[in-house]
Protein backbone atom coordinates (compact mmCIF):
# COMPACT_ATOMS: atom_id res chain seq x y z
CA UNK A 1 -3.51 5.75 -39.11
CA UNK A 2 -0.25 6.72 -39.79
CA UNK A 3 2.03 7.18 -42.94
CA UNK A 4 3.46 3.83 -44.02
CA UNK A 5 6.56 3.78 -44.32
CA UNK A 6 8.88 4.38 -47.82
CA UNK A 7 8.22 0.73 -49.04
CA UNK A 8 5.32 -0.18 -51.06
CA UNK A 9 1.99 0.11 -48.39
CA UNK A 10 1.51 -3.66 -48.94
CA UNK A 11 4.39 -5.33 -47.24
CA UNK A 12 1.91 -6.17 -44.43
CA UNK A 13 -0.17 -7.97 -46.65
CA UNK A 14 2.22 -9.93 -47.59
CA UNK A 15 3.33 -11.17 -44.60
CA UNK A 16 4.05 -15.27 -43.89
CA UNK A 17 1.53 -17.07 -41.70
CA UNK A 18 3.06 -15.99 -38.33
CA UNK A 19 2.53 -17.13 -34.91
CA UNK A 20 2.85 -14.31 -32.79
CA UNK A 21 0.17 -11.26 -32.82
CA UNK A 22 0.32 -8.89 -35.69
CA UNK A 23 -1.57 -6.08 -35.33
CA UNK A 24 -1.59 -3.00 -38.16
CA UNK A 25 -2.23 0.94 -36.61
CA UNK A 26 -1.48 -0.56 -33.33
CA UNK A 27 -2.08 2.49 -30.65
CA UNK A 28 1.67 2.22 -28.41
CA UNK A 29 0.84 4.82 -25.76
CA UNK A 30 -0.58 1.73 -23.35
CA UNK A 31 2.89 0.49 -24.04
CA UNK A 32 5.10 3.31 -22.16
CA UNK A 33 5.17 5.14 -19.11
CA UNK A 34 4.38 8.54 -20.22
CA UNK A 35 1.35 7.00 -21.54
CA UNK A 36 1.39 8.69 -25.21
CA UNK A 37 2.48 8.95 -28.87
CA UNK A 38 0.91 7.84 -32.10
CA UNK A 39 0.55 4.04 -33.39
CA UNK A 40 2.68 1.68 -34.91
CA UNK A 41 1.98 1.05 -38.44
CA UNK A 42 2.07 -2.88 -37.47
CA UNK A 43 2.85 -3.96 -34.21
CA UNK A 44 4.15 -7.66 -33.96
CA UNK A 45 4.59 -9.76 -30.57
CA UNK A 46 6.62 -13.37 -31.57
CA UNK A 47 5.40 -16.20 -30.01
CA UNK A 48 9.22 -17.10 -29.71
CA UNK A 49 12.58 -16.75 -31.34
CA UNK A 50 12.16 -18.56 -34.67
CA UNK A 51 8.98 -17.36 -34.61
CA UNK A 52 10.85 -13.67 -35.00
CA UNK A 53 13.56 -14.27 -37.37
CA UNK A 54 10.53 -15.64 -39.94
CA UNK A 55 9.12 -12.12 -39.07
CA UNK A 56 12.79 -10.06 -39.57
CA UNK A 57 12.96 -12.62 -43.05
CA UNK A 58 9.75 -11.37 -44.52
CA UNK A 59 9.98 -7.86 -43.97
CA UNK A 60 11.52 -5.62 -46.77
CA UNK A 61 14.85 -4.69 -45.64
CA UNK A 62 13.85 -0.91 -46.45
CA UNK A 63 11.04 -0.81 -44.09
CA UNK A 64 12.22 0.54 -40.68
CA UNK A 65 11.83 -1.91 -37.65
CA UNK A 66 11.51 -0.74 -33.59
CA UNK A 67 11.96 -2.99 -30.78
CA UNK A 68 10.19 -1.74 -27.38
CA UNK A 69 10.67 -2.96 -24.01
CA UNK A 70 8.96 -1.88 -20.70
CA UNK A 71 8.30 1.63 -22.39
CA UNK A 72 9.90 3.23 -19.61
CA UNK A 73 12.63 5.11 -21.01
CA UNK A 74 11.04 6.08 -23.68
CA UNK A 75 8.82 8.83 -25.58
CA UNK A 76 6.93 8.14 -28.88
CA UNK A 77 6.31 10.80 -30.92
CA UNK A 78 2.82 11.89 -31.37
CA UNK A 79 3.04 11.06 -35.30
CA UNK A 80 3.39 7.47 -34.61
CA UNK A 81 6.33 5.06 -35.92
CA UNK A 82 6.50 3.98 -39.47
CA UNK A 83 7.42 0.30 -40.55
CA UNK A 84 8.04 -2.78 -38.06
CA UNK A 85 7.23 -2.63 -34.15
CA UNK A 86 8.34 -5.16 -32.22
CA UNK A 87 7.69 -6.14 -28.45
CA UNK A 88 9.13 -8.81 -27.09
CA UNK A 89 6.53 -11.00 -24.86
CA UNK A 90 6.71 -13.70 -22.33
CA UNK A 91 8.78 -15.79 -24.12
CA UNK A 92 11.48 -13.73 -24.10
CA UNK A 93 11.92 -13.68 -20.52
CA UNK A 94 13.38 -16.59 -19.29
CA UNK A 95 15.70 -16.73 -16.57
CA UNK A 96 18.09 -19.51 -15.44
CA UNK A 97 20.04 -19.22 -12.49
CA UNK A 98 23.71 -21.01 -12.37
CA UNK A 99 26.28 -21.03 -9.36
CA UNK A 100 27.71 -17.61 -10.58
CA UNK A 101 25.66 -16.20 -12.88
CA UNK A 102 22.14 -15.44 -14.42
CA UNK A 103 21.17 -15.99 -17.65
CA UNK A 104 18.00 -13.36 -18.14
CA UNK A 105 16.11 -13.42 -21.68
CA UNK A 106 15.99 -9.41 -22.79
CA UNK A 107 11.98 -9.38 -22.18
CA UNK A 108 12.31 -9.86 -18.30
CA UNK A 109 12.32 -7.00 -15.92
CA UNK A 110 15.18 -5.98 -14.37
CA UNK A 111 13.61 -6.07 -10.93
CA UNK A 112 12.55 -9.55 -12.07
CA UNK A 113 16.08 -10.24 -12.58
CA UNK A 114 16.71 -9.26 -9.29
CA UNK A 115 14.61 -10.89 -7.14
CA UNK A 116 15.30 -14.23 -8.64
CA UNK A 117 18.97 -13.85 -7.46
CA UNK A 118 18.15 -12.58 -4.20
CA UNK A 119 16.05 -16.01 -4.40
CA UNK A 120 19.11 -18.13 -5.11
CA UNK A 121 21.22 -16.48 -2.64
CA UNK A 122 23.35 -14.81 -6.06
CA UNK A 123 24.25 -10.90 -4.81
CA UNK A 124 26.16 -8.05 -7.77
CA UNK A 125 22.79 -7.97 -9.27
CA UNK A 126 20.71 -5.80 -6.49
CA UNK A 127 21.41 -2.50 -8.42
CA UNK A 128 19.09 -3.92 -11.18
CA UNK A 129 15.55 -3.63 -8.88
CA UNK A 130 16.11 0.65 -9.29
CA UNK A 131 16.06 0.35 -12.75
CA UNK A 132 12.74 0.29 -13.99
CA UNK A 133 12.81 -1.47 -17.34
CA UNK A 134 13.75 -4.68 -19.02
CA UNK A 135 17.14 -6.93 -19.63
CA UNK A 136 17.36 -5.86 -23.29
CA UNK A 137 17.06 -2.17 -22.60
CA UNK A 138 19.72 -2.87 -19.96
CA UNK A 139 22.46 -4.12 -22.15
CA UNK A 140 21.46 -1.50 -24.87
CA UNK A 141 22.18 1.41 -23.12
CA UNK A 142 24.30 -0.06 -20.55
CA UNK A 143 22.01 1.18 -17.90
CA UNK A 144 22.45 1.83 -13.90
CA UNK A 145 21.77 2.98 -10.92
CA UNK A 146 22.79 3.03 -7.29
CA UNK A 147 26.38 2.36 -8.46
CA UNK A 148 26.19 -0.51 -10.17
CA UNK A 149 25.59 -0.77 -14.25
CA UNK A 150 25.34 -3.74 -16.49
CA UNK A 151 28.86 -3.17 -17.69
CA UNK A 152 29.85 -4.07 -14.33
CA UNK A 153 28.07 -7.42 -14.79
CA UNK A 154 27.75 -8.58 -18.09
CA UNK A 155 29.62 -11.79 -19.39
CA UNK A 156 28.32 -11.74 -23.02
CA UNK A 157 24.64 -11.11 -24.57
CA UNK A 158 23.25 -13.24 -27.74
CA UNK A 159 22.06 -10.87 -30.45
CA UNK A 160 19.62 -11.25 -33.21
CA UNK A 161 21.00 -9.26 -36.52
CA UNK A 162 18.26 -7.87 -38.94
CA UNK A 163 19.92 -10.59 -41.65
CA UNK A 164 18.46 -13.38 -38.98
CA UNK A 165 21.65 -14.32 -37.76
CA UNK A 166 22.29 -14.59 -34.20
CA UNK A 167 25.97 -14.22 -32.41
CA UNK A 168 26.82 -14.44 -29.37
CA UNK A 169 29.03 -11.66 -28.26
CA UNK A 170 31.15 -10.98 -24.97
CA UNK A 171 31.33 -7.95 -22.73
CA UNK A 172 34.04 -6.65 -24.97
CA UNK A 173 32.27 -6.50 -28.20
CA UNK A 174 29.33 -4.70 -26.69
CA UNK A 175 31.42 -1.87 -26.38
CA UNK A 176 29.28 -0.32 -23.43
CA UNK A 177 30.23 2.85 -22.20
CA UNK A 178 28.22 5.22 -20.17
CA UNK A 179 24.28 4.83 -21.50
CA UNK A 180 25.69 3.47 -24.52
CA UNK A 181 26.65 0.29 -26.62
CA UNK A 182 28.26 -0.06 -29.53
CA UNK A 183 25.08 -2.14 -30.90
CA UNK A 184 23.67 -1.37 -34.29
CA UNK A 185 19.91 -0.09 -34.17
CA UNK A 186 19.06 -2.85 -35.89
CA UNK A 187 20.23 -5.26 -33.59
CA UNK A 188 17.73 -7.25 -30.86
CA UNK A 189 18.87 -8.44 -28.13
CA UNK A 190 17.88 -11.66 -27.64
CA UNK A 191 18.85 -13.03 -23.36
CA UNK A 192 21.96 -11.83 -21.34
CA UNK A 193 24.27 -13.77 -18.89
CA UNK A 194 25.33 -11.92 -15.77
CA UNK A 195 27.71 -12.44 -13.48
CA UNK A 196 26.99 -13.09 -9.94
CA UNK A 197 28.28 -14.27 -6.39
CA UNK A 198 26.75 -16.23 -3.98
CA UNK A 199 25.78 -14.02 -0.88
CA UNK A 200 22.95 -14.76 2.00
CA UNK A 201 19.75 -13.78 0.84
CA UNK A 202 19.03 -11.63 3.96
CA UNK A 203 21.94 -9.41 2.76
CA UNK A 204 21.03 -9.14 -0.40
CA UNK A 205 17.02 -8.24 0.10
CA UNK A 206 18.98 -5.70 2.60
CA UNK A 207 20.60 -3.80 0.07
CA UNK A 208 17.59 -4.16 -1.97
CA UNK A 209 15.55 -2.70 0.59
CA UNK A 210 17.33 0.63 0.94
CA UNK A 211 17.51 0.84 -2.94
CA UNK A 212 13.34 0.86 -3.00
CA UNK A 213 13.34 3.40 -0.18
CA UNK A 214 15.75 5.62 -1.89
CA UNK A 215 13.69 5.56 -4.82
CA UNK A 216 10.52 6.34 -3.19
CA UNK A 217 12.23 9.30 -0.99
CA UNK A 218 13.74 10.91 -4.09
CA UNK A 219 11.99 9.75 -7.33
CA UNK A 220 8.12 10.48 -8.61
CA UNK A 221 7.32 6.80 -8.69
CA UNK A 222 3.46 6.87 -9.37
CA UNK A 223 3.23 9.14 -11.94
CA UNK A 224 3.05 9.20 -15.82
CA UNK A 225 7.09 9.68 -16.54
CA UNK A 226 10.16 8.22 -18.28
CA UNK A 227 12.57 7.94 -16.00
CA UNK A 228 16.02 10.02 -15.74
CA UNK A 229 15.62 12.36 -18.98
CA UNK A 230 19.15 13.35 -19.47
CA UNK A 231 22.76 11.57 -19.36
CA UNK A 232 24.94 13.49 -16.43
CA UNK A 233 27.65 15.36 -18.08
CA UNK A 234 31.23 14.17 -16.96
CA UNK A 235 31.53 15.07 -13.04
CA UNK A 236 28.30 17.02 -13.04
CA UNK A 237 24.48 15.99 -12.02
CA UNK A 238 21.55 16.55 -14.04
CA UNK A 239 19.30 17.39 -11.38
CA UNK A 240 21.54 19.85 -10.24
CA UNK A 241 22.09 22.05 -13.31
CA UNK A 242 18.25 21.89 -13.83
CA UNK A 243 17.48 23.06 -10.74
CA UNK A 244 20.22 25.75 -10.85
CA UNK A 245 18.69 26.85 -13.81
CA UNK A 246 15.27 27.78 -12.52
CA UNK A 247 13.45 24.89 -13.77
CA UNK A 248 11.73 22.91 -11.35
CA UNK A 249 8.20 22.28 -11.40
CA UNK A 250 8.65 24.44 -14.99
CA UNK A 251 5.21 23.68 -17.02
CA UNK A 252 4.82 23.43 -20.58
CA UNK A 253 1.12 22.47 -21.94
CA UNK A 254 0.34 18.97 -19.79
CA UNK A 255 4.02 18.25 -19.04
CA UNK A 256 5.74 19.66 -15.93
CA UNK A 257 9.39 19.17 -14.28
CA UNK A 258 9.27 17.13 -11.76
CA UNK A 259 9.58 18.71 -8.10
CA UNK A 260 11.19 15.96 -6.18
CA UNK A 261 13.71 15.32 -8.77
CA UNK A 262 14.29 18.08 -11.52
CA UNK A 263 15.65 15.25 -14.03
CA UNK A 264 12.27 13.57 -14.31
CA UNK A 265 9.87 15.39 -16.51
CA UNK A 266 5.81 14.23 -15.96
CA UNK A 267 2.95 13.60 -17.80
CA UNK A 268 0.38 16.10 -15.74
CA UNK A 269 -2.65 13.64 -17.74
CA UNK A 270 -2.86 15.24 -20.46
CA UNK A 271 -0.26 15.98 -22.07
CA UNK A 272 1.28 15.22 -26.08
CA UNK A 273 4.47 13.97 -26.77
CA UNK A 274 5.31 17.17 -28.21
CA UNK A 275 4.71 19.06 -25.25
CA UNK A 276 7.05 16.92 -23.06
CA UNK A 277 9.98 16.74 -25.81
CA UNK A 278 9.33 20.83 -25.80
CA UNK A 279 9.98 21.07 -22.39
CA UNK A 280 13.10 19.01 -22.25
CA UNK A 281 14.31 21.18 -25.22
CA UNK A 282 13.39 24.35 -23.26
CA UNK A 283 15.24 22.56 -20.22
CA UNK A 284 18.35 21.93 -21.85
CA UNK A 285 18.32 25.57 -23.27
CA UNK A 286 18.24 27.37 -19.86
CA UNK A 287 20.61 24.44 -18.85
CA UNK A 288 23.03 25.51 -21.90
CA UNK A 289 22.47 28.99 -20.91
CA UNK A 290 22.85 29.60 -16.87
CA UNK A 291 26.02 27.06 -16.89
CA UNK A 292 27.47 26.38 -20.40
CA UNK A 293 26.87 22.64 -20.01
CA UNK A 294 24.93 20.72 -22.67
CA UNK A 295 22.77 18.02 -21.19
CA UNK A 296 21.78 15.11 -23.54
CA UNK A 297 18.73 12.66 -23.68
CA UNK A 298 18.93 9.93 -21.96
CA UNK A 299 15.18 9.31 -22.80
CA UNK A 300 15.11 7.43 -26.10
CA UNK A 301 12.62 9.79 -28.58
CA UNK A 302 11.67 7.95 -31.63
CA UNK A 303 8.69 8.74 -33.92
CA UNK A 304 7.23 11.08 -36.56
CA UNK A 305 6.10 14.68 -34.80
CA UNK A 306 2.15 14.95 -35.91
């Protein structure tokens, strides 16, 4: 069990009837790719929307609340996360399809996403089935990959605030940049809309096709990782200041750099949290050091370190 967190221990207890899952010291390595970090002190699943705001209500506003998607770009610390985890369930995935656009609730998979357009003959979206997480993660760190990025794409996102209000905001107030929004941390997204055009769906499984085959040629697909673990710095690559730098396949405890691509770090079985933030701090040191560069985390780490 974990620390609670800074409010009195009993907040749990005094939870309203609820009908989504609660579930106190919930273990959240099953929940992300690396496959570790320590438990939630209560992990909640809403059976739906209202269902979540009752939730967001009744918790005291000084106890810290999480939301997790696909766990795929993301490392929990081995200490576990105090307060409020929330994971967003079927009913948060919804997707409606219109003559231009997709409407995508922030629980369904990107690749979902796009394979329901290719479906409905909608192309713009096929740059979502290389991104291996879900519609919420999307819009909150604007993320990408084989040239496209939801900033390309978004028409507005509706928002749950930790008050239990929901807006609706446009492209514009999302303020997405480069794996970033301008969204608070205690903001959920709630669905997207995306913009679309209609296209033959031949084309568009196509395209779709060569994105899956570049992935498989140049990414570690069936292993225990997170993803791309640093931001490229302005006109450089990752990979390639890593590598420069004398650290692929580099080993620390049960976490290695990846060989086929030096920006993915790996999860040998084994391995703790702390070992694999370690060697992404040891990476960006020999990064800093051979080149002057900085790299950043592109990997969200959240969590106490045991």
């Amino acid at each position: 069990m974990i620390a609670a967190s800074a409010s009195s221990a009993d907040w749990r207890a005094a939870l309203p009837p609820l009908r989504g899952r609660v579930t106190p010291d919930a273990p959240l390595a099953p929940y992300t790719w690396f496959r570790v970090g320590g438990p939630a002190e209560l992990l909640f699943r809403p059976a739906d929307e209202e269902d979540l705001a009752a939730f967001l209500a009744a918790v005291p506003p000084e106890v810290p609340v999480t939301v997790i998607g696909a766990g795929s770009n993301l490392l929990i610390r081995d200490g576990g996360l105090p307060g409020a985890v929330i994971r967003l369930g079927p009913a948060f995935a919804a997707i409606s399809l219109y003559e231009e656009s997709i409407e995508a609730g922030a629980g369904a998979l990107d690749l979902t996403v796009s394979r329901h357009a290719e479906a409905a003959g909608l192309g713009g979206l096929e740059f979502l089935s290389g991104i291996p997480g879900t519609i919420g993660g999307a819009v909150r760190m604007n993320a990408g990959a084989f040239g496209g990025e939801i900033k390309d794409v978004i028409v507005s996102a509706r928002v749950l605030e930790r008050s239990g209000q929901t807006q609706l905001r446009d492209a514009a107030e999302l303020g997405l940049g480069y794996r970033r929004s301008s969204l608070s941390e205690n903001a959920i997204v709630l669905s997207a809309t995306l913009s679309a055009h209609p296209d033959q769906p031949a084309a568009i499984a196509e395209r779709m096709e060569r994105i899956r085959l570049a992935r498989e040629a140049s990414q570690p697909l069936r292993v225990r990782t997170g993803g791309s673990t640093f931001a490229n710095p302005p006109g450089e690559s990752a990979w390639k200041l890593i590598d420069a730098a004398g650290c692929r396949g580099l080993t620390h405890g049960g976490a290695r750099v990846s060989e086929k691509h030096c920006n993915f770090l790996i999860n040998l079985g084994e391995a703790t949290a702390a070992e694999i933030e370690d060697l992404g701090e040891e990476v960006r040191r020999r990064v800093l050091d051979s080149s002057g560069i900085e790299l950043h985390w592109e990997i969200r780490r959240i969590g106490v370190r045991a």
